[in-house]
Protein backbone atom coordinates (compact mmCIF):
# COMPACT_ATOMS: atom_id res chain seq x y z
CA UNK A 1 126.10 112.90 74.65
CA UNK A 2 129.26 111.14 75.85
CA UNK A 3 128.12 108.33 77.91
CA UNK A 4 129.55 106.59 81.63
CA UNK A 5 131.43 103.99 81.39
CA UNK A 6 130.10 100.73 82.37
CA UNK A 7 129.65 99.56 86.39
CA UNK A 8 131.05 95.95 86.51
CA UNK A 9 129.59 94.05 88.98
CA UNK A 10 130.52 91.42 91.31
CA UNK A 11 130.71 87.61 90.47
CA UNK A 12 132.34 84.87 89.74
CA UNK A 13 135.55 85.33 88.36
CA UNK A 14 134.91 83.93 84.43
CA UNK A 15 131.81 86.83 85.00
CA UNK A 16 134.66 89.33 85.38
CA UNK A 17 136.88 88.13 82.70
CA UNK A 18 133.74 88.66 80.15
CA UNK A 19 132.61 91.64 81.81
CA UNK A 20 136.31 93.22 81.29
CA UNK A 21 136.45 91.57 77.59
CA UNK A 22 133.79 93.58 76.47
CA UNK A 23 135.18 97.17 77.61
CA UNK A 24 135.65 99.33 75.22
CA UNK A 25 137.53 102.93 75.39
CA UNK A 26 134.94 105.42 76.42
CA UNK A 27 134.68 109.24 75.26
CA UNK A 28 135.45 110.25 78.62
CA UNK A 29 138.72 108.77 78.88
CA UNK A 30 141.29 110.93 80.07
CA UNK A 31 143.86 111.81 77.13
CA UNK A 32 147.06 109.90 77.59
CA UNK A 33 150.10 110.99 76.24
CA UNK A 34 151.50 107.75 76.09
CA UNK A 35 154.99 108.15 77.78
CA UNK A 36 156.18 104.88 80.17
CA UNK A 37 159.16 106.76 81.62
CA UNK A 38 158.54 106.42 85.49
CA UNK A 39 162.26 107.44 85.57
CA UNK A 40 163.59 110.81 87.20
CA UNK A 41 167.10 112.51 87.16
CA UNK A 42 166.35 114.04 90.84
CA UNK A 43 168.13 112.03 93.49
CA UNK A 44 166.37 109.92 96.12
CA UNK A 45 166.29 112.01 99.82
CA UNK A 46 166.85 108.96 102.56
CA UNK A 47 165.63 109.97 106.38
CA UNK A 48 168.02 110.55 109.08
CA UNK A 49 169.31 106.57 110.31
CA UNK A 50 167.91 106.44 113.81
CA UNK A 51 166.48 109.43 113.83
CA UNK A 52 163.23 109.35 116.54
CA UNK A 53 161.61 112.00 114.83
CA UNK A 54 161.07 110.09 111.47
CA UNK A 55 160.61 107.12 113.50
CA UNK A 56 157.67 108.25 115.23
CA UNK A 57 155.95 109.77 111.87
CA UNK A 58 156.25 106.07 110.43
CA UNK A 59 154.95 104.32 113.73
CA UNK A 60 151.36 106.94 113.20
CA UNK A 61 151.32 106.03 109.68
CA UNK A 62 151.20 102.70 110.24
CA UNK A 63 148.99 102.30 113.28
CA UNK A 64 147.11 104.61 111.28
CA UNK A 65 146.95 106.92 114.30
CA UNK A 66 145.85 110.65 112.72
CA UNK A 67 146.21 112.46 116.10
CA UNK A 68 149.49 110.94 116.96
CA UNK A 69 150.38 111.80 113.41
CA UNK A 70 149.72 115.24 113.57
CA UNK A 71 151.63 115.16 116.79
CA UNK A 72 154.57 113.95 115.01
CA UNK A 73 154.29 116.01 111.88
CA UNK A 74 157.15 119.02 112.81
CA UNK A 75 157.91 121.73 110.21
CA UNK A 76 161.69 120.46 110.12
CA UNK A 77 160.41 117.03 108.95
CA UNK A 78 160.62 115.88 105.64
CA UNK A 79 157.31 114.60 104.79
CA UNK A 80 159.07 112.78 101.22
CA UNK A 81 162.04 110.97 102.18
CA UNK A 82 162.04 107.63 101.64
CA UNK A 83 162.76 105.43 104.53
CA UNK A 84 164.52 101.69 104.20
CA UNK A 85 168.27 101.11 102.74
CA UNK A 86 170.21 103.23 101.36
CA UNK A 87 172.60 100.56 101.03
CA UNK A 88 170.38 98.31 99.08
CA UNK A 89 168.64 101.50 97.64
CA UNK A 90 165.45 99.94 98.51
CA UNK A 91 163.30 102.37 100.34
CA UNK A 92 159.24 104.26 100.38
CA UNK A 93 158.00 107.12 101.61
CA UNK A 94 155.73 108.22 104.16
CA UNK A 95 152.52 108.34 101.37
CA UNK A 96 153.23 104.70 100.09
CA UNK A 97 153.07 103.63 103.47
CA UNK A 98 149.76 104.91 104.03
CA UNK A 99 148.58 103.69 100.67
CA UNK A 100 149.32 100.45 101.87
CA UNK A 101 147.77 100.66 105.39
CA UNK A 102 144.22 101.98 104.18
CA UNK A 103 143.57 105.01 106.27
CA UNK A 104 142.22 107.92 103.56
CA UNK A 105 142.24 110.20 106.63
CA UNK A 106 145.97 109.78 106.76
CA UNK A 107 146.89 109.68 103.31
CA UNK A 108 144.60 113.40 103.38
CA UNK A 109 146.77 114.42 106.48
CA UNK A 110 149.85 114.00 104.52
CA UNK A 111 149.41 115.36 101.58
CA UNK A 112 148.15 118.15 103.49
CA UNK A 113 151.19 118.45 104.87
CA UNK A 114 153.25 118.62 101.33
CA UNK A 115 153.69 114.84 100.33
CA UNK A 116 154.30 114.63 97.31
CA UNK A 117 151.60 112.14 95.37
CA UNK A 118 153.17 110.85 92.39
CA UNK A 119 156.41 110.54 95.11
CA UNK A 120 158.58 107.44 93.64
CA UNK A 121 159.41 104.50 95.52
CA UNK A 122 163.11 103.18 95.21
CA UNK A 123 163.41 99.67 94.08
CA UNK A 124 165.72 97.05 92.37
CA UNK A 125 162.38 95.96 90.41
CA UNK A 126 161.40 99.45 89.53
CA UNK A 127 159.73 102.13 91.59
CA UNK A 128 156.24 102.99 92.33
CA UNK A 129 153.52 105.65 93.46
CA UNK A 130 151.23 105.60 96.54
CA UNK A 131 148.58 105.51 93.72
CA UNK A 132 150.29 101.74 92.68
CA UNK A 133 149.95 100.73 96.05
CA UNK A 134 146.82 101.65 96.58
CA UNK A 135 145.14 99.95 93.87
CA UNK A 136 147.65 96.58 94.41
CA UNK A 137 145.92 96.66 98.01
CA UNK A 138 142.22 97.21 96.70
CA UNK A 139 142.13 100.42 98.88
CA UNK A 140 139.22 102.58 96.72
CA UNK A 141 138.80 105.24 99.75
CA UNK A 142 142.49 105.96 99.85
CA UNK A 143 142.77 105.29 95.51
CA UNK A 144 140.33 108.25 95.45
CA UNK A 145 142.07 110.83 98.04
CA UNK A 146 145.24 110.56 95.52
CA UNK A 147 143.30 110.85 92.34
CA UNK A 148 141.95 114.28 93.72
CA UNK A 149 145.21 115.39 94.52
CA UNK A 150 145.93 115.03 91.19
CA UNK A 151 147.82 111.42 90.54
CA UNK A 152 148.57 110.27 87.54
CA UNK A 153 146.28 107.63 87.33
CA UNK A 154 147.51 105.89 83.98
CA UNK A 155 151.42 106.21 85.56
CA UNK A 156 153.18 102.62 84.86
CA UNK A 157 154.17 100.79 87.32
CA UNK A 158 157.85 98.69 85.63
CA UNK A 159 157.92 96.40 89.12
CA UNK A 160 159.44 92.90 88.16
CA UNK A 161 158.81 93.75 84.23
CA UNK A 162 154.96 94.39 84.80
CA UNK A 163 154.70 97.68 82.43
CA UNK A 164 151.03 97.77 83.47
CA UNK A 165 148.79 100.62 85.14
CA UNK A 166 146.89 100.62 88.19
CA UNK A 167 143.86 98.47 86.66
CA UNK A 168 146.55 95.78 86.34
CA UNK A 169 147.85 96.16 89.67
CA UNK A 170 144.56 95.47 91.51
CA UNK A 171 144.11 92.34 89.14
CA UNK A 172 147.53 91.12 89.45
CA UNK A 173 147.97 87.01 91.36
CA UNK A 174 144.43 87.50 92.62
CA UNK A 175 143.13 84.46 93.04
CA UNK A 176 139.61 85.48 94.58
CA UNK A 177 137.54 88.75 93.44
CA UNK A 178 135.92 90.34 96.53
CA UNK A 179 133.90 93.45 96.13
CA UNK A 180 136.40 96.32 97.26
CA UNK A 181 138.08 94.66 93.77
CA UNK A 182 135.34 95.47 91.57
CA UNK A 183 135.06 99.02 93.59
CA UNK A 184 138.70 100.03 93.10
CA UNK A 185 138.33 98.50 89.20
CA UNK A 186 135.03 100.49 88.88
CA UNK A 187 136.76 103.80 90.58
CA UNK A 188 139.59 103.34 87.83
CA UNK A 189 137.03 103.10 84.80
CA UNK A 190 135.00 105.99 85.92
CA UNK A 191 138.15 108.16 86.44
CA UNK A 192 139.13 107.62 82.88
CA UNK A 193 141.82 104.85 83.24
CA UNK A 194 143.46 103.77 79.69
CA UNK A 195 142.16 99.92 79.70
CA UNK A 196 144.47 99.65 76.43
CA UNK A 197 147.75 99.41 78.26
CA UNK A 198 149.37 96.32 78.22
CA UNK A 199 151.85 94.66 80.71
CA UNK A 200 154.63 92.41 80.08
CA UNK A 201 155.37 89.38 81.50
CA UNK A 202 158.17 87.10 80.37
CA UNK A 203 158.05 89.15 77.33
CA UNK A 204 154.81 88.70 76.37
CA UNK A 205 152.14 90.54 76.53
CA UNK A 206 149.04 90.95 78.26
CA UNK A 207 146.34 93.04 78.14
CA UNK A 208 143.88 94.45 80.84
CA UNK A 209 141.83 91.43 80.63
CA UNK A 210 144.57 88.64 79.74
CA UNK A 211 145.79 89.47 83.72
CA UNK A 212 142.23 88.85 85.12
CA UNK A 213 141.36 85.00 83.35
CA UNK A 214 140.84 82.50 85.74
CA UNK A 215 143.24 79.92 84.69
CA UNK A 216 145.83 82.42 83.08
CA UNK A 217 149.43 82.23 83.56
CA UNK A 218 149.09 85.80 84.40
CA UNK A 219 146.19 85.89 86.53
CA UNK A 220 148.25 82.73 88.87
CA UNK A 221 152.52 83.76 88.94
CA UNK A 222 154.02 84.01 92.02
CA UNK A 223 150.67 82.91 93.53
């Protein structure tokens, strides 16, 4: 019978770090095919400059404002370009900036409305996924309204040489464990996450667990 994988539970932090030592892969895990590539031949689509349109869609998003976003939402719109510089080709789209305000009722109202959820963030660092953002920001509500719509949930995230996956995203410089932490961790296990990936930093590695020890380079850069 293949069994759940384990509930970790809040604590102190050194209760976390032996909590996550003791994982194990579980029969349940979601087959991974092991490919890193996050990168894409299609090219990025940039909104209108000073368009009011696209202005106003990003304004809903991030008051988090689901009527004035469905107000906004037009048929001509599109709900996947990426909004920010063109010039310093640093820009996000609509679903990574819900991601990172919270609102699962928004992130549903998008996708409903033909975002894209893998959709790729353009970056000098690397580009992400709403589904990166969402577990960065602890947001399990939101984390969970991608995952049903199908995001890859063991998608690297290359950012500043990280390499690692969502679990190490929500681990990443945190400095205090609160409990919507050990939800979005839990949501991630449950779901099948590959706790085997490593990340890199400053070319060396680290593992799910070497990110989250109190006291680890890892768990304190660019605190």
């Amino acid at each position: 019978m293949i069994q759940p994988p384990p509930c970790l539970e809040l604590g102190n932090d050194y209760s976390l770090y032996h909590q996550l030592a003791n994982l194990r892969p579980h029969e349940n895990r979601r087959d991974s095919d092991g490919q890193c590539n996050m990168e894409t031949d299609d090219q990025p689509m940039w909104v209108p400059s000073g368009s009011q349109a696209y202005v106003d869609l990003w304004k809903a998003v991030g008051s988090q404002d689901l009527e004035a976003l469905k107000a906004a939402l037009q048929p001509d719109l599109n709900v996947n370009g990426l909004y920010g510089s063109r010039d310093d080709m640093e820009g996000r789209t609509l679903l990574h900036h819900a991601a990172e305000k919270g609102s699962a009722e928004v992130v549903h109202c998008l996708l409903d409305h033909g975002a894209t959820v893998d959709s790729l963030s353009v970056d000098r660092f690397g580009p992400e996924t709403p589904m990166h953002v969402a577990a960065s920001m602890a947001r399990p509500d939101v984390l969970t309204v991608l995952l049903d719509a199908g995001a890859d949930i063991n998608k690297v995230d290359i950012q500043a040489g990280r390499g690692g996956n969502a679990l190490h995203l929500v681990l990443l410089r945190k400095t205090k464990i609160e409990q919507r932490h050990l939800d979005t961790i839990n949501l991630l296990l449950d779901r099948g996450i590959d706790i085997r990936s490593r990340a890199e930093w400053e070319q060396e590695g680290a593992t799910i667990v070497g990110c989250s020890e109190p006291g680890s380079d890892q768990a304190h850069a660019n605190e």
